[in-house]
N, C-alpha and C. Protein backbone atom coordinates (compact mmCIF):
# COMPACT_ATOMS: atom_id res chain seq x y z
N UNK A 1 -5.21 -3.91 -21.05
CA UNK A 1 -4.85 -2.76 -20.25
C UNK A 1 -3.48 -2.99 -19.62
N UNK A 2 -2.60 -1.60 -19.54
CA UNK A 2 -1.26 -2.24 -19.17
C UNK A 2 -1.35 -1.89 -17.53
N UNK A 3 -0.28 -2.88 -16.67
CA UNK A 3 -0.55 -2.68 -15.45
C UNK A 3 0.73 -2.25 -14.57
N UNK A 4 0.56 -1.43 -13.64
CA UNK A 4 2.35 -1.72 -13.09
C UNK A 4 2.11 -2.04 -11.82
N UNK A 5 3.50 -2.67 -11.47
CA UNK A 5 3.69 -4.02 -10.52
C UNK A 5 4.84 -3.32 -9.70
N UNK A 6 4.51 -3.28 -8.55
CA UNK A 6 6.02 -3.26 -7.64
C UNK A 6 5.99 -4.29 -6.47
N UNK A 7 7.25 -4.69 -5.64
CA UNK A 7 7.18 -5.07 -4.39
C UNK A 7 8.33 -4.05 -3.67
N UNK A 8 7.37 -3.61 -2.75
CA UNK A 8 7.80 -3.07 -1.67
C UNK A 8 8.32 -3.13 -0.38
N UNK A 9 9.57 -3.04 -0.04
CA UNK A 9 10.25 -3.59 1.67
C UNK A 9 10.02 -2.31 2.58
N UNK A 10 9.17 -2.97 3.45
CA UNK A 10 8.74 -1.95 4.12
C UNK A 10 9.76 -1.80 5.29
N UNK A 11 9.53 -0.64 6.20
CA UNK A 11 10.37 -0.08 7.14
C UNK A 11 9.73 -0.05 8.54
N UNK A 12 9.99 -0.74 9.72
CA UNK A 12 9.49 -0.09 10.78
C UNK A 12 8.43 -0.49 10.88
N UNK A 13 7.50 -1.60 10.16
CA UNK A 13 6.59 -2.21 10.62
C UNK A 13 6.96 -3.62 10.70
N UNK A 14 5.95 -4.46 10.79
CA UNK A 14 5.53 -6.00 11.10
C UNK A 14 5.79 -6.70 9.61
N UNK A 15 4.61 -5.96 8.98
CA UNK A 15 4.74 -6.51 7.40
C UNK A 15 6.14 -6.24 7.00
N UNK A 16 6.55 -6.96 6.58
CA UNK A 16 8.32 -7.31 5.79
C UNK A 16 7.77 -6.90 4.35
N UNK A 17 6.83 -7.05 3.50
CA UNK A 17 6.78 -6.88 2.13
C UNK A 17 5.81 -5.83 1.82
N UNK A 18 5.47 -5.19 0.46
CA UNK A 18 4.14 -4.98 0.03
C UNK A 18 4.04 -5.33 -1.52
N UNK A 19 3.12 -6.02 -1.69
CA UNK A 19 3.30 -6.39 -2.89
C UNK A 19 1.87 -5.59 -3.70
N UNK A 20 2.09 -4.56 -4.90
CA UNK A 20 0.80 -3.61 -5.25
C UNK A 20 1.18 -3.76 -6.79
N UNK A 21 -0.25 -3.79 -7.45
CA UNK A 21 -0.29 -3.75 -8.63
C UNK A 21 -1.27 -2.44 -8.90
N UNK A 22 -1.31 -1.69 -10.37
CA UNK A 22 -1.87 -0.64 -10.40
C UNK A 22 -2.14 -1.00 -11.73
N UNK A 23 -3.20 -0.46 -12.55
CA UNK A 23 -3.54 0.12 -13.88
C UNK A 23 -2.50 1.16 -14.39
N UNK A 24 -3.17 1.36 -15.19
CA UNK A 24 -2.47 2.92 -16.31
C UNK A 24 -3.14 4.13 -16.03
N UNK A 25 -4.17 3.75 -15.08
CA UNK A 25 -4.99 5.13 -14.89
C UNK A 25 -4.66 5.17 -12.79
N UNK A 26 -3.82 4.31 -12.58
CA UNK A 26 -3.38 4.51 -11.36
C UNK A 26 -4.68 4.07 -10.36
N UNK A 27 -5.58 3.25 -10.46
CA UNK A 27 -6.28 2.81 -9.95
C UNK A 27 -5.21 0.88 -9.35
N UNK A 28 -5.61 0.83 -8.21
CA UNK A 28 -5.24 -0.24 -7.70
C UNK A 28 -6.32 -1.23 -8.10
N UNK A 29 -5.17 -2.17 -8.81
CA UNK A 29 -5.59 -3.45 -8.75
C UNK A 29 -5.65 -4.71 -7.53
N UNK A 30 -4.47 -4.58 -6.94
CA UNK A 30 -4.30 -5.71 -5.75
C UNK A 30 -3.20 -5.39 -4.91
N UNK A 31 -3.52 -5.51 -3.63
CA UNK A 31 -2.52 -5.25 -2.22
C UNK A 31 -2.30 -6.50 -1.97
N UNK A 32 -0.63 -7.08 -1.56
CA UNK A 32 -0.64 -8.12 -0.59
C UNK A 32 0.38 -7.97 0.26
N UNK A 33 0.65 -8.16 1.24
CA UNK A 33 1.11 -7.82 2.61
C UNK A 33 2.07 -8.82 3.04
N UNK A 34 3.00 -8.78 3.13
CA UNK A 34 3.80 -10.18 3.65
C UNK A 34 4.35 -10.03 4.84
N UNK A 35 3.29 -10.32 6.20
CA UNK A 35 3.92 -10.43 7.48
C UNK A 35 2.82 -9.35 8.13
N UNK A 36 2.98 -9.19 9.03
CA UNK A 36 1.63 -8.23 9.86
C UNK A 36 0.73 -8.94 10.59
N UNK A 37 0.00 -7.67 10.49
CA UNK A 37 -1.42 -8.74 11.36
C UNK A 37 -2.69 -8.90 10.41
N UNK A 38 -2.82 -10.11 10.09
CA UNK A 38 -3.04 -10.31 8.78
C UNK A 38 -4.50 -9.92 8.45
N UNK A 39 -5.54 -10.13 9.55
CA UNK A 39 -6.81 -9.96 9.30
C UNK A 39 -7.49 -8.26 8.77
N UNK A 40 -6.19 -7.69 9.60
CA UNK A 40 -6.17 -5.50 9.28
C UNK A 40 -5.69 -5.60 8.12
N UNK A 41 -4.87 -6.14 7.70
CA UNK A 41 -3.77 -6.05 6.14
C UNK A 41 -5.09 -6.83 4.73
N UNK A 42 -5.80 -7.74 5.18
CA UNK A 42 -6.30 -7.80 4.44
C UNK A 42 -8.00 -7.17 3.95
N UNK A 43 -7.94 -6.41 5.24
CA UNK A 43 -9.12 -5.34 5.15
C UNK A 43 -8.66 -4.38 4.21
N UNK A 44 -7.65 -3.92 4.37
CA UNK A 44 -7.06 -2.70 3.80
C UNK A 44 -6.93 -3.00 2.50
N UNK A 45 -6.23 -4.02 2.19
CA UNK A 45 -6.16 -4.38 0.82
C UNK A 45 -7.66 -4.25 0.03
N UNK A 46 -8.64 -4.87 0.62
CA UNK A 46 -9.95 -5.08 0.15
C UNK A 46 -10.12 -3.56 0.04
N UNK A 47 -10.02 -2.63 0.96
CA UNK A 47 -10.84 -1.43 0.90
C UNK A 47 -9.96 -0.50 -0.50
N UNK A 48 -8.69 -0.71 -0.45
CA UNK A 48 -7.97 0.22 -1.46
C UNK A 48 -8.22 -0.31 -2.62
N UNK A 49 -8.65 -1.48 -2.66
CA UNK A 49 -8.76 -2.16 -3.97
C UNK A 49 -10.08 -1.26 -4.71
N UNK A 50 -9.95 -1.04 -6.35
CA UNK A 50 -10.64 -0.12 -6.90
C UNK A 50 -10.75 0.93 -6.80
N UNK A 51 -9.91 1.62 -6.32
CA UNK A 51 -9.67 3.09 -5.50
C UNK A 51 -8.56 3.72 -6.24
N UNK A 52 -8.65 4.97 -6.82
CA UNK A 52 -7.39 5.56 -7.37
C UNK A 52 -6.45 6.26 -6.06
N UNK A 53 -5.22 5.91 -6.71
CA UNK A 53 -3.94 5.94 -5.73
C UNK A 53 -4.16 7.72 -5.34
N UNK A 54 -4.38 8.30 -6.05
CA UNK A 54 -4.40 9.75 -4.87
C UNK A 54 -5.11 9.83 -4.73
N UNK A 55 -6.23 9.12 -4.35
CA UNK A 55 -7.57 9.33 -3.21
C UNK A 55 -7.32 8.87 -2.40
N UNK A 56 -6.54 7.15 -2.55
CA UNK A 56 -5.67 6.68 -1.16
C UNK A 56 -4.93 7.11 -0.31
N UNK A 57 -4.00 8.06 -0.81
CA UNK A 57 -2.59 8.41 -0.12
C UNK A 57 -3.01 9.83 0.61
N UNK A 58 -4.10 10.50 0.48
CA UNK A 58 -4.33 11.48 1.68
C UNK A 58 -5.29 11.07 2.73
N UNK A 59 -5.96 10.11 2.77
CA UNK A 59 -6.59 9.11 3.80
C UNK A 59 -5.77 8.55 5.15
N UNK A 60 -4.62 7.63 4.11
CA UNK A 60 -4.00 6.88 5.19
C UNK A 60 -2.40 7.32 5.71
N UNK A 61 -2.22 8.33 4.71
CA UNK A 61 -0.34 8.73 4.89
C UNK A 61 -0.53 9.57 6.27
N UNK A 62 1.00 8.93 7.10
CA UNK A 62 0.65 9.62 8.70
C UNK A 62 0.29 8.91 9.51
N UNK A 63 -0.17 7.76 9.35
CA UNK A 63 -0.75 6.97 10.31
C UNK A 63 0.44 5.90 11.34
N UNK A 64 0.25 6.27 12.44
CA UNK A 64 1.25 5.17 13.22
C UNK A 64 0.80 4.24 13.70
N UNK A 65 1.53 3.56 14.01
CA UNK A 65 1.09 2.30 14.74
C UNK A 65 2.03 2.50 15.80
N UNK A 66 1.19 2.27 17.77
CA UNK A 66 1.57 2.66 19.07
C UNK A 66 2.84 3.79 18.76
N UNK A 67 4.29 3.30 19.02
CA UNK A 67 4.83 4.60 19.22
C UNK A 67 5.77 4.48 17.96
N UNK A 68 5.41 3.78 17.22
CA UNK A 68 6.57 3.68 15.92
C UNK A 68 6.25 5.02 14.84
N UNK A 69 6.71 5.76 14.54
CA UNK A 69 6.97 6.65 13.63
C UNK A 69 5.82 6.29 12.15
N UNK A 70 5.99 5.07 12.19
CA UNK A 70 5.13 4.65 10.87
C UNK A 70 3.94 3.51 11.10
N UNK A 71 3.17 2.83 9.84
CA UNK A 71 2.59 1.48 10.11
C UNK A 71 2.30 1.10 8.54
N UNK A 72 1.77 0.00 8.74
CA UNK A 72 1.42 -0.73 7.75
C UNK A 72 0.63 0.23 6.36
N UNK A 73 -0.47 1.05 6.94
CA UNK A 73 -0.49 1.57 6.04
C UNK A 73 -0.24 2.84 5.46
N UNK A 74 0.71 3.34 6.37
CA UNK A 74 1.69 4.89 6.09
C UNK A 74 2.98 4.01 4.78
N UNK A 75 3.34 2.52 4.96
CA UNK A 75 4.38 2.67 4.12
C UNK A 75 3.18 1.78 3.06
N UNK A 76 2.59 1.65 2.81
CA UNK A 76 1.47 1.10 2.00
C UNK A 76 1.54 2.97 1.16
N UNK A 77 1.02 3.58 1.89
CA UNK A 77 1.39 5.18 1.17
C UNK A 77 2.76 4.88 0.25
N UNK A 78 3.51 4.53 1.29
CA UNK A 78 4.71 4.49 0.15
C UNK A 78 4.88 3.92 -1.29
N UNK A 79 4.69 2.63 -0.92
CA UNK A 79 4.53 1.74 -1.82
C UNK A 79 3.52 2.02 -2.74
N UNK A 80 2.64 3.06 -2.94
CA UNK A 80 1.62 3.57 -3.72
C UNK A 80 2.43 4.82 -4.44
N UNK A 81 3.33 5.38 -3.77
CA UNK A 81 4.05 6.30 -4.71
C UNK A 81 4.90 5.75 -5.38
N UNK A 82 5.50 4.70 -5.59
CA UNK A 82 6.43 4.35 -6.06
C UNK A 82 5.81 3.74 -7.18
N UNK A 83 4.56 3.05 -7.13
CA UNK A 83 3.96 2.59 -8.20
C UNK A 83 3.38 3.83 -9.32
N UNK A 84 2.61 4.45 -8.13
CA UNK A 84 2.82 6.20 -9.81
C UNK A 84 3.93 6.37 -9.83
N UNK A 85 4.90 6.77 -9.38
CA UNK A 85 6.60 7.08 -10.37
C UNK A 85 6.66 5.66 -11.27
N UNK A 86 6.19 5.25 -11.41
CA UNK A 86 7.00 3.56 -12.53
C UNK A 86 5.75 3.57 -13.32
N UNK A 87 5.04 4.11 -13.47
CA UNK A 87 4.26 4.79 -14.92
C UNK A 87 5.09 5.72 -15.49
């Protein structure tokens, strides 16, 4: 099965990276997080894992963290679109 791979620099959060792999049918294979608060980052990863990417991205897109504009998993949204555009 072919898979696509991005790493993502996130904006405006804690986590500095996102590292996401996807299938061909846009189902997530694996989240990893580089920097944050690690015990939430790796919930999230666990929960998106097996989950197709647009069931994900109207769940969590929007979400802030205290007064920042964004969070971990609003640019996790991101980093999930960028992986469907690179199919």
């Amino acid at each position: 099965m072919k898979t696509k791979h991005i790493q993502y620099e996130t904006h405006g959060t804690c986590s500095k990276l996102i590292d996401v792999t996807a299938d061909e049918n846009d189902v997530i294979q694996q989240v990893f997080f580089l920097g944050g608060c690690n015990g939430n980052l790796q919930g999230i990863s666990q929960l998106v894992r097996g989950q197709k990417i647009d069931d994900v991205i109207p769940k969590i897109n929007g979400i802030r963290c205290g007064a920042k504009g964004t969070s971990c998993p609003d640019q996790l949204c991101r980093a999930l679109g960028s992986v469907r555009k690179a199919g």
